[in-house]
PDB file of N, CA and C in Angstrom:
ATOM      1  N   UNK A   1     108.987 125.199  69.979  1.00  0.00           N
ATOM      2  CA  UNK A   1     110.289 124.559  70.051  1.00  0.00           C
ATOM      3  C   UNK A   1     110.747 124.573  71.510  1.00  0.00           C
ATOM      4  N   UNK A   2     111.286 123.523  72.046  1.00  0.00           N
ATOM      5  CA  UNK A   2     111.593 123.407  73.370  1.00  0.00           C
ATOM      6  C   UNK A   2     113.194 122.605  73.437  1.00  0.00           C
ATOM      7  N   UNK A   3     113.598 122.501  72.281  1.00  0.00           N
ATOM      8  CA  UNK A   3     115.183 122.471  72.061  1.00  0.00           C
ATOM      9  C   UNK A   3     115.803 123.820  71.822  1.00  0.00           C
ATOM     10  N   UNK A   4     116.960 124.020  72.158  1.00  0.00           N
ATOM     11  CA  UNK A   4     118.046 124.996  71.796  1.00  0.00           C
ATOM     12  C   UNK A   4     119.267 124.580  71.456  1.00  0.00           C
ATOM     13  N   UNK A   5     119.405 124.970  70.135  1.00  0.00           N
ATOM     14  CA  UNK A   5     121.335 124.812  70.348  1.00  0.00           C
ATOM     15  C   UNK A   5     122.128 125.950  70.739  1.00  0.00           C
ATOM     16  N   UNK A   6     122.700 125.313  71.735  1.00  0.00           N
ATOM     17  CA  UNK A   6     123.301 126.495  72.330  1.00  0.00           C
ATOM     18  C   UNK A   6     124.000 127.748  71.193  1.00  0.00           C
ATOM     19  N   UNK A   7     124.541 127.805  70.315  1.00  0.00           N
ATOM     20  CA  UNK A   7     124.644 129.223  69.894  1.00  0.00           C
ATOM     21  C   UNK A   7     123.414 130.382  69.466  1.00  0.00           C
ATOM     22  N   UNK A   8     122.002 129.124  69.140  1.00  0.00           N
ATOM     23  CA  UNK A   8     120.852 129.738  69.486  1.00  0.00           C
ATOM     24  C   UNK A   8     120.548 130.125  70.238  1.00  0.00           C
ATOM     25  N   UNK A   9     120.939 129.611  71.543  1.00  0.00           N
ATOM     26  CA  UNK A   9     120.174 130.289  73.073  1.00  0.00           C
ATOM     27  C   UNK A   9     120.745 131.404  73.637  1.00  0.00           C
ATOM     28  N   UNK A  10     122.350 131.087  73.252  1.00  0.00           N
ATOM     29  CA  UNK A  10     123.060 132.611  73.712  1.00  0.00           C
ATOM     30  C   UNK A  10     122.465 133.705  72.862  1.00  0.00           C
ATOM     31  N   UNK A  11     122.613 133.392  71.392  1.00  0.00           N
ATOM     32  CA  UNK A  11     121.970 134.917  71.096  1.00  0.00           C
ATOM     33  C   UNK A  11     120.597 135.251  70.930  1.00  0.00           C
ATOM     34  N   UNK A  12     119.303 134.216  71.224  1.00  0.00           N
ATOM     35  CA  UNK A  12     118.078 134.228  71.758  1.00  0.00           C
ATOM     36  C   UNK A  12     118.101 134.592  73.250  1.00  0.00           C
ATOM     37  N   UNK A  13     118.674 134.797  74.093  1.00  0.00           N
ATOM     38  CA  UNK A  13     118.475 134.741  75.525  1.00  0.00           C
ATOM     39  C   UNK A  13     117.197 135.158  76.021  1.00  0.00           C
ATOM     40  N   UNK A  14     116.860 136.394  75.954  1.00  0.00           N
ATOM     41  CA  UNK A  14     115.942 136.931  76.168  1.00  0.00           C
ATOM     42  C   UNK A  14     114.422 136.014  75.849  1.00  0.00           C
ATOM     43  N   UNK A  15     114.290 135.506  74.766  1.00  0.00           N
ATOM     44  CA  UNK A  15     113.033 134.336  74.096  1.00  0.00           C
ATOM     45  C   UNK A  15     113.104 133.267  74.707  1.00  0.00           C
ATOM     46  N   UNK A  16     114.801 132.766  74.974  1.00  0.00           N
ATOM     47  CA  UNK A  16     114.644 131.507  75.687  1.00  0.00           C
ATOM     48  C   UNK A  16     114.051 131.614  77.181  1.00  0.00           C
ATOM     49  N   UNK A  17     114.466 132.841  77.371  1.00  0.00           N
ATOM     50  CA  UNK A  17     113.846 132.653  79.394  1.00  0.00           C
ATOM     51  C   UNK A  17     112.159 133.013  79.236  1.00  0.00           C
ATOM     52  N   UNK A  18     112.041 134.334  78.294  1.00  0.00           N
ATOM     53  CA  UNK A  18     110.688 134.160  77.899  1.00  0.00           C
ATOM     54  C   UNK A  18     109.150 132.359  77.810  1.00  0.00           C
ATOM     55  N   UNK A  19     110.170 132.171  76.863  1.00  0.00           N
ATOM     56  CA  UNK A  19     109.600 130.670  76.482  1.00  0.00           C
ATOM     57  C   UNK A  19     109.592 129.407  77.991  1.00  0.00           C
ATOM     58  N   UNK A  20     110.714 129.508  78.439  1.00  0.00           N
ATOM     59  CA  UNK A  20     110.564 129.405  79.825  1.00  0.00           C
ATOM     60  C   UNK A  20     109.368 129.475  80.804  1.00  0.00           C
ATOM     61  N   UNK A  21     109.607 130.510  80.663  1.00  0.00           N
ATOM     62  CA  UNK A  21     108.183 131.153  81.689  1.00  0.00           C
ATOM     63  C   UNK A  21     107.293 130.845  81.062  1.00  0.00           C
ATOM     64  N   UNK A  22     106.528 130.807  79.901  1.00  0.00           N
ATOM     65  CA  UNK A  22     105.253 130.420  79.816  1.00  0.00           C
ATOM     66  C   UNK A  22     105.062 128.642  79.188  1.00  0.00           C
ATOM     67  N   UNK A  23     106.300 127.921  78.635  1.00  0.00           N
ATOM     68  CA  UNK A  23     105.993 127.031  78.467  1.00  0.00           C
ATOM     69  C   UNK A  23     106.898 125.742  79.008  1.00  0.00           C
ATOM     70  N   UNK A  24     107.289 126.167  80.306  1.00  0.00           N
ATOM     71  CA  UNK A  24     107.990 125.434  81.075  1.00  0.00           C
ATOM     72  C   UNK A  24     109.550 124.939  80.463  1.00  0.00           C
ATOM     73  N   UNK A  25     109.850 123.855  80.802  1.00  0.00           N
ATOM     74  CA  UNK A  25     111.347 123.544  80.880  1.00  0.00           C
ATOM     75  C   UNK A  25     111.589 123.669  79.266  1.00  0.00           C
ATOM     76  N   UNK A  26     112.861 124.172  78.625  1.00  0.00           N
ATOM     77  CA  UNK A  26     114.055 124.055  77.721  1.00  0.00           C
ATOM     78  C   UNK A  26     114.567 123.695  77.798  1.00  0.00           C
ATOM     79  N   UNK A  27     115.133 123.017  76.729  1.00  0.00           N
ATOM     80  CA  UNK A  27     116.415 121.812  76.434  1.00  0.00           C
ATOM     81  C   UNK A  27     117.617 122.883  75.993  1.00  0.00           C
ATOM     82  N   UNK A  28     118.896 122.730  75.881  1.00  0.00           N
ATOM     83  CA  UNK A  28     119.550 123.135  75.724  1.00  0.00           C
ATOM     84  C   UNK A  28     120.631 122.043  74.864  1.00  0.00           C
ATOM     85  N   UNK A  29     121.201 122.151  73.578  1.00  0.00           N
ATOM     86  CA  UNK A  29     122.267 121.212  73.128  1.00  0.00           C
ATOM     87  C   UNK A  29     123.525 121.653  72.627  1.00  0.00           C
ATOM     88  N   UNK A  30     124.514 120.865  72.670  1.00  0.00           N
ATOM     89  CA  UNK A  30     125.896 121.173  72.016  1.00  0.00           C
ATOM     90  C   UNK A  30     126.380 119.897  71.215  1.00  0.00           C
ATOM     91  N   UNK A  31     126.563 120.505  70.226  1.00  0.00           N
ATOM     92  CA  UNK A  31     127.173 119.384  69.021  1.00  0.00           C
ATOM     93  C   UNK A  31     126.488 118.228  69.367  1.00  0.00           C
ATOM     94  N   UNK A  32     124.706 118.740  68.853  1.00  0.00           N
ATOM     95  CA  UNK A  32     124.113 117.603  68.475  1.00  0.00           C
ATOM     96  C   UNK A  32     123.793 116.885  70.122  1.00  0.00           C
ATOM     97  N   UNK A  33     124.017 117.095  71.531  1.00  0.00           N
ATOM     98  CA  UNK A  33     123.799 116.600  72.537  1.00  0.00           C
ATOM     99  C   UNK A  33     122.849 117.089  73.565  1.00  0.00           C
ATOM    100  N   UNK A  34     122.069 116.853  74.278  1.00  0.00           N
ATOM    101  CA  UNK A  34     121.711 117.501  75.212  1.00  0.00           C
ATOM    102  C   UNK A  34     121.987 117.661  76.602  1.00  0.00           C
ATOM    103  N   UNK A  35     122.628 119.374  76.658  1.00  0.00           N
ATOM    104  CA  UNK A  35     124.088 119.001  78.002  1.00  0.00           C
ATOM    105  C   UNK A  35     123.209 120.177  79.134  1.00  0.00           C
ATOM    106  N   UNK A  36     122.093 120.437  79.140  1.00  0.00           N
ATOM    107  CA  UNK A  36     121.236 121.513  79.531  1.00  0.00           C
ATOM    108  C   UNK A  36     119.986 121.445  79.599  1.00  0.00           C
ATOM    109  N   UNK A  37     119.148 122.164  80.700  1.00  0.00           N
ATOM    110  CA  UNK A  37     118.259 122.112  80.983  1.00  0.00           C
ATOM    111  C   UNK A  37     117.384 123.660  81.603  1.00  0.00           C
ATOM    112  N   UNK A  38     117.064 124.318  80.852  1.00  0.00           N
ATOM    113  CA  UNK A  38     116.690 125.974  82.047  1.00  0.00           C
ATOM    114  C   UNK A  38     114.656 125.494  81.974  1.00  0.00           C
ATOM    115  N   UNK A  39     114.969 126.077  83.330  1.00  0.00           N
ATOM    116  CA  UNK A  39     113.694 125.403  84.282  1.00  0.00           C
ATOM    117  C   UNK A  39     113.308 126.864  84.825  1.00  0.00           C
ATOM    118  N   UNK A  40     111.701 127.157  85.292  1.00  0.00           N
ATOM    119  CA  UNK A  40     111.295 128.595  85.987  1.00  0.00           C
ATOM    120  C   UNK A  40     111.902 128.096  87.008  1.00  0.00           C
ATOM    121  N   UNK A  41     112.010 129.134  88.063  1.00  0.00           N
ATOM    122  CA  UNK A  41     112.609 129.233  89.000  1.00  0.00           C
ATOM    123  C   UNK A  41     111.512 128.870  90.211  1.00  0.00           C
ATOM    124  N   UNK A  42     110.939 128.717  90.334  1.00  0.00           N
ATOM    125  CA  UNK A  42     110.026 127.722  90.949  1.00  0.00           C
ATOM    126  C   UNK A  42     109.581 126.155  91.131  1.00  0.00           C
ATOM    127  N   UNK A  43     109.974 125.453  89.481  1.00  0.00           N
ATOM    128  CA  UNK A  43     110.259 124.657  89.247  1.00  0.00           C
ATOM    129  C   UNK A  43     110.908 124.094  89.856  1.00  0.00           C
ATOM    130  N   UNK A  44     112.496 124.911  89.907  1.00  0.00           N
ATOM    131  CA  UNK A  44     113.638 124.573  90.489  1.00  0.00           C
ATOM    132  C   UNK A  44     113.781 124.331  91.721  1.00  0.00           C
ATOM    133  N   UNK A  45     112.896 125.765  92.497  1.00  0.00           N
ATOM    134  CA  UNK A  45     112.910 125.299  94.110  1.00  0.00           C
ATOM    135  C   UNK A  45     111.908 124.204  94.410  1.00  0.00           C
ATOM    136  N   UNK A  46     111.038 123.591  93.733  1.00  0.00           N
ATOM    137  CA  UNK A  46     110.587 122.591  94.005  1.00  0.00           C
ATOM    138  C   UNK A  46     110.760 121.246  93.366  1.00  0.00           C
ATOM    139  N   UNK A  47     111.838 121.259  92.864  1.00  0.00           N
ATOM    140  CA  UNK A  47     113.041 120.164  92.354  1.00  0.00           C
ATOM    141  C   UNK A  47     114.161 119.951  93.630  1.00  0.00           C
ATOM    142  N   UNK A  48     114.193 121.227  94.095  1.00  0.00           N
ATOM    143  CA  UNK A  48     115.652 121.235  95.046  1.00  0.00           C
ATOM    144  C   UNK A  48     115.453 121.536  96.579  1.00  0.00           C
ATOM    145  N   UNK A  49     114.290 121.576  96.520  1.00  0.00           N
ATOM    146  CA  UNK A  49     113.616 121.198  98.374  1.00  0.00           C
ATOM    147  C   UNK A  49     113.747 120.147  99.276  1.00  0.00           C
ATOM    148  N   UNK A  50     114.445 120.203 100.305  1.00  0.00           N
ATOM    149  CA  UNK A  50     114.279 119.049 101.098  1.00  0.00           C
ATOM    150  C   UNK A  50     113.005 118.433 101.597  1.00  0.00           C
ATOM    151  N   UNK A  51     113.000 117.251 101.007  1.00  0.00           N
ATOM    152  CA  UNK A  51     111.801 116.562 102.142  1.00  0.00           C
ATOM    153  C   UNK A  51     111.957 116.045 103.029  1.00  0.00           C
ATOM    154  N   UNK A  52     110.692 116.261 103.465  1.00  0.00           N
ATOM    155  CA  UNK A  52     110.670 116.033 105.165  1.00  0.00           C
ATOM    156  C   UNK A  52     110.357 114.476 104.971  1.00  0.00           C
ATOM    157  N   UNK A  53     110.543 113.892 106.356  1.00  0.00           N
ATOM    158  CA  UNK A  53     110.210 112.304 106.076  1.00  0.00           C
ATOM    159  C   UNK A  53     108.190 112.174 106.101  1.00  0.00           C
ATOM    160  N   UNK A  54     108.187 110.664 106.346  1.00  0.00           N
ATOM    161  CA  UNK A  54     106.639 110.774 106.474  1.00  0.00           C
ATOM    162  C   UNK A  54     105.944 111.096 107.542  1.00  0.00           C
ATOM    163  N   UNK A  55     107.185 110.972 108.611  1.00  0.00           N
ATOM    164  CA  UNK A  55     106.662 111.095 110.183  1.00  0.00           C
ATOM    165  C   UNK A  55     105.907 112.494 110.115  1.00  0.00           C
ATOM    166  N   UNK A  56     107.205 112.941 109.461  1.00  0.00           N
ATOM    167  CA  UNK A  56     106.823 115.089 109.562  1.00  0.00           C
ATOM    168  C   UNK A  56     105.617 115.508 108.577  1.00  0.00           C
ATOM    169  N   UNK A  57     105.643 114.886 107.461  1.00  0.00           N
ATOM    170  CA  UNK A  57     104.175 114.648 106.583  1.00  0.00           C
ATOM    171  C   UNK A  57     102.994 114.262 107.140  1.00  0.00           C
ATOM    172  N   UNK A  58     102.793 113.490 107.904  1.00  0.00           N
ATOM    173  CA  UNK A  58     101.764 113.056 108.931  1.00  0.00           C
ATOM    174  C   UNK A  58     101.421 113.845 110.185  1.00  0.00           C
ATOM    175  N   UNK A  59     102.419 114.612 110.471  1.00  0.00           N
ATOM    176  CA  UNK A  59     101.961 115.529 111.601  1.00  0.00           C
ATOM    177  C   UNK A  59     101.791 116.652 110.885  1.00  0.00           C
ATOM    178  N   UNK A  60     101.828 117.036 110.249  1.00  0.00           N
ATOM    179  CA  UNK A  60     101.626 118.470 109.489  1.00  0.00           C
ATOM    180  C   UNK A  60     100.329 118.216 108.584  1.00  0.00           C
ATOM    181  N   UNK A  61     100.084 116.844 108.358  1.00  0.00           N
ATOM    182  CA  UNK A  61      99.088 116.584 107.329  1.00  0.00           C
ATOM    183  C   UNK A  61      97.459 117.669 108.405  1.00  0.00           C
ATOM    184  N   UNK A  62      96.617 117.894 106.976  1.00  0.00           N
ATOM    185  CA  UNK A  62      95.107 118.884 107.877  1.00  0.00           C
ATOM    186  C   UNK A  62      94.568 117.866 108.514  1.00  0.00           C
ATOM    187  N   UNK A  63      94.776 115.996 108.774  1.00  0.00           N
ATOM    188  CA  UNK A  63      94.223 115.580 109.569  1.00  0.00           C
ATOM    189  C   UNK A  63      94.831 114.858 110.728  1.00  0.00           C
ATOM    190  N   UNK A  64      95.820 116.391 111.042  1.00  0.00           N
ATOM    191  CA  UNK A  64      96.822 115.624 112.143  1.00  0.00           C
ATOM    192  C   UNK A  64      95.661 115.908 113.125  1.00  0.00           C
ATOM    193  N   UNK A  65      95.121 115.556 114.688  1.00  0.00           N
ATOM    194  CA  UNK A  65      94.422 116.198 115.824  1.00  0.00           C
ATOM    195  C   UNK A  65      93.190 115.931 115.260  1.00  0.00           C
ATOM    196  N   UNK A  66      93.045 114.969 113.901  1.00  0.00           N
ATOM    197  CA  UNK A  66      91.388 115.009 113.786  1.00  0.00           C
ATOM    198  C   UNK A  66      90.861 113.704 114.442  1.00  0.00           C
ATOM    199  N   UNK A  67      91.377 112.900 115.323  1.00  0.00           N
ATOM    200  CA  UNK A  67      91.352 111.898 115.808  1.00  0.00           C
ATOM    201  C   UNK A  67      90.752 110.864 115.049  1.00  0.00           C
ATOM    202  N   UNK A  68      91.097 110.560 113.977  1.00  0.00           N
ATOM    203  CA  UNK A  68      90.715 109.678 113.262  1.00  0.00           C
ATOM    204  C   UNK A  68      91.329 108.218 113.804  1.00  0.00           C
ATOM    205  N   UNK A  69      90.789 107.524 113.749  1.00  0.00           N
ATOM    206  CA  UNK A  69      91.473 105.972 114.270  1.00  0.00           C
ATOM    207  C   UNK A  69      91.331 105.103 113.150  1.00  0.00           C
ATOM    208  N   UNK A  70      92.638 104.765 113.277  1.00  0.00           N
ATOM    209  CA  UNK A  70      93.145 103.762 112.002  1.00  0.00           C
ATOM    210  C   UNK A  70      93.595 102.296 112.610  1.00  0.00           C
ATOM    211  N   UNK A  71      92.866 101.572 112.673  1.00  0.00           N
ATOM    212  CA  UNK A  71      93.341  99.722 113.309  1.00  0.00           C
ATOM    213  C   UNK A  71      93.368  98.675 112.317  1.00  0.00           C
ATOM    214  N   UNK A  72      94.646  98.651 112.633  1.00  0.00           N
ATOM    215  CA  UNK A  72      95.544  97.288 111.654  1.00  0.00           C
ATOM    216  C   UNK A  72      94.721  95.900 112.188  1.00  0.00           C
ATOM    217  N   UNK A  73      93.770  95.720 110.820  1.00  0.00           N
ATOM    218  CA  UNK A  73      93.263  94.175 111.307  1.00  0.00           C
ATOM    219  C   UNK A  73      93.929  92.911 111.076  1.00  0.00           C
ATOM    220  N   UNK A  74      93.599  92.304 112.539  1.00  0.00           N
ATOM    221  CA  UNK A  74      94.357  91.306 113.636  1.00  0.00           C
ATOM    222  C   UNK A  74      93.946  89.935 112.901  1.00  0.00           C
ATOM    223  N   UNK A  75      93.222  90.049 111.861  1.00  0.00           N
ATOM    224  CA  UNK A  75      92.590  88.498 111.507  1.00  0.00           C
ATOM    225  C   UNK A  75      93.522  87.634 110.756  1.00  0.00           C
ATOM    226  N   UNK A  76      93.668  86.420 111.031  1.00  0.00           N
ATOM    227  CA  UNK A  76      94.677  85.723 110.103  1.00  0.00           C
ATOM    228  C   UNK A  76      94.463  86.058 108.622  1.00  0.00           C
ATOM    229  N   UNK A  77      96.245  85.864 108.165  1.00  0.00           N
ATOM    230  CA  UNK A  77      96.036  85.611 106.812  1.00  0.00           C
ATOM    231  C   UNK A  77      95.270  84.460 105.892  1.00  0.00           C
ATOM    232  N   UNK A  78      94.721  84.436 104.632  1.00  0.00           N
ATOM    233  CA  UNK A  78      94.260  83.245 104.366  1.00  0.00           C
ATOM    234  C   UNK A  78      95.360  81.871 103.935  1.00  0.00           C
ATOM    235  N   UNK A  79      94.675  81.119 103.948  1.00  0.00           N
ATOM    236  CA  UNK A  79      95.756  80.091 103.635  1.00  0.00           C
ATOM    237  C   UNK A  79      95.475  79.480 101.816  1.00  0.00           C
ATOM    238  N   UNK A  80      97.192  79.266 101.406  1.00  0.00           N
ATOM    239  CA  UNK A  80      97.537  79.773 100.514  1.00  0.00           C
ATOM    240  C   UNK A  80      97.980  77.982 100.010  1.00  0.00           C
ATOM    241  N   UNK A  81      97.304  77.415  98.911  1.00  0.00           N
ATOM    242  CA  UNK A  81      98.410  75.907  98.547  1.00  0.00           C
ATOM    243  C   UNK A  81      99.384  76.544  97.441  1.00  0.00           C
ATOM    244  N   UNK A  82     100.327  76.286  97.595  1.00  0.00           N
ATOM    245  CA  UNK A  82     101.383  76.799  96.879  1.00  0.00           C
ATOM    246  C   UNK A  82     101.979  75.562  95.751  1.00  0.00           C
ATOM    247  N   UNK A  83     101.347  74.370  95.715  1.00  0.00           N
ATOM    248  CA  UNK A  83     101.394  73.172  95.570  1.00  0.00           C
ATOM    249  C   UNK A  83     101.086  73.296  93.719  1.00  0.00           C
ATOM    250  N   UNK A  84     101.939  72.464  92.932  1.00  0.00           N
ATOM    251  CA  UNK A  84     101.489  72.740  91.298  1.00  0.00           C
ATOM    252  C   UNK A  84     100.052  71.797  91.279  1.00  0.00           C
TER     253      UNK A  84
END
């Protein structure tokens, strides 16, 4: 089970964080809704991490300094009748 209604989860607490940990995210509901979500805590920090842009992804990437050369080819596009 990976729903809870909340008067289940308060007095499950202990099973719900249990269940958590080994089978990832819980739902949580109230009157029939789902107003909740408990996530491992790892999950979370990698839900709630800033990313870096791609510039900073690309220099940090293992083949930043591997001098790989990448060239945007210069050849025309083909030509296209667009005509019915």
């Amino acid at each position: 089970m990976n729903i809870w209604q909340l008067q289940e989860a308060k007095a499950r607490f202990s099973e719900l964080v249990e269940r958590t940990l080994r089978n990832g995210a819980q739902i949580v509901t109230r009157r029939g809704k789902k107003v909740a979500v408990i996530l491992p805590y790892e999950e979370y920090r990698r839900l709630t991490a800033p990313h870096s842009s791609l510039a900073q992804f690309l220099l940090e990437s293992p083949l930043a300094g591997s001098e790989l050369l990448i060239e945007r080819d210069k050849s025309l596009p083909r030509e296209v009748d667009l005509q019915p």
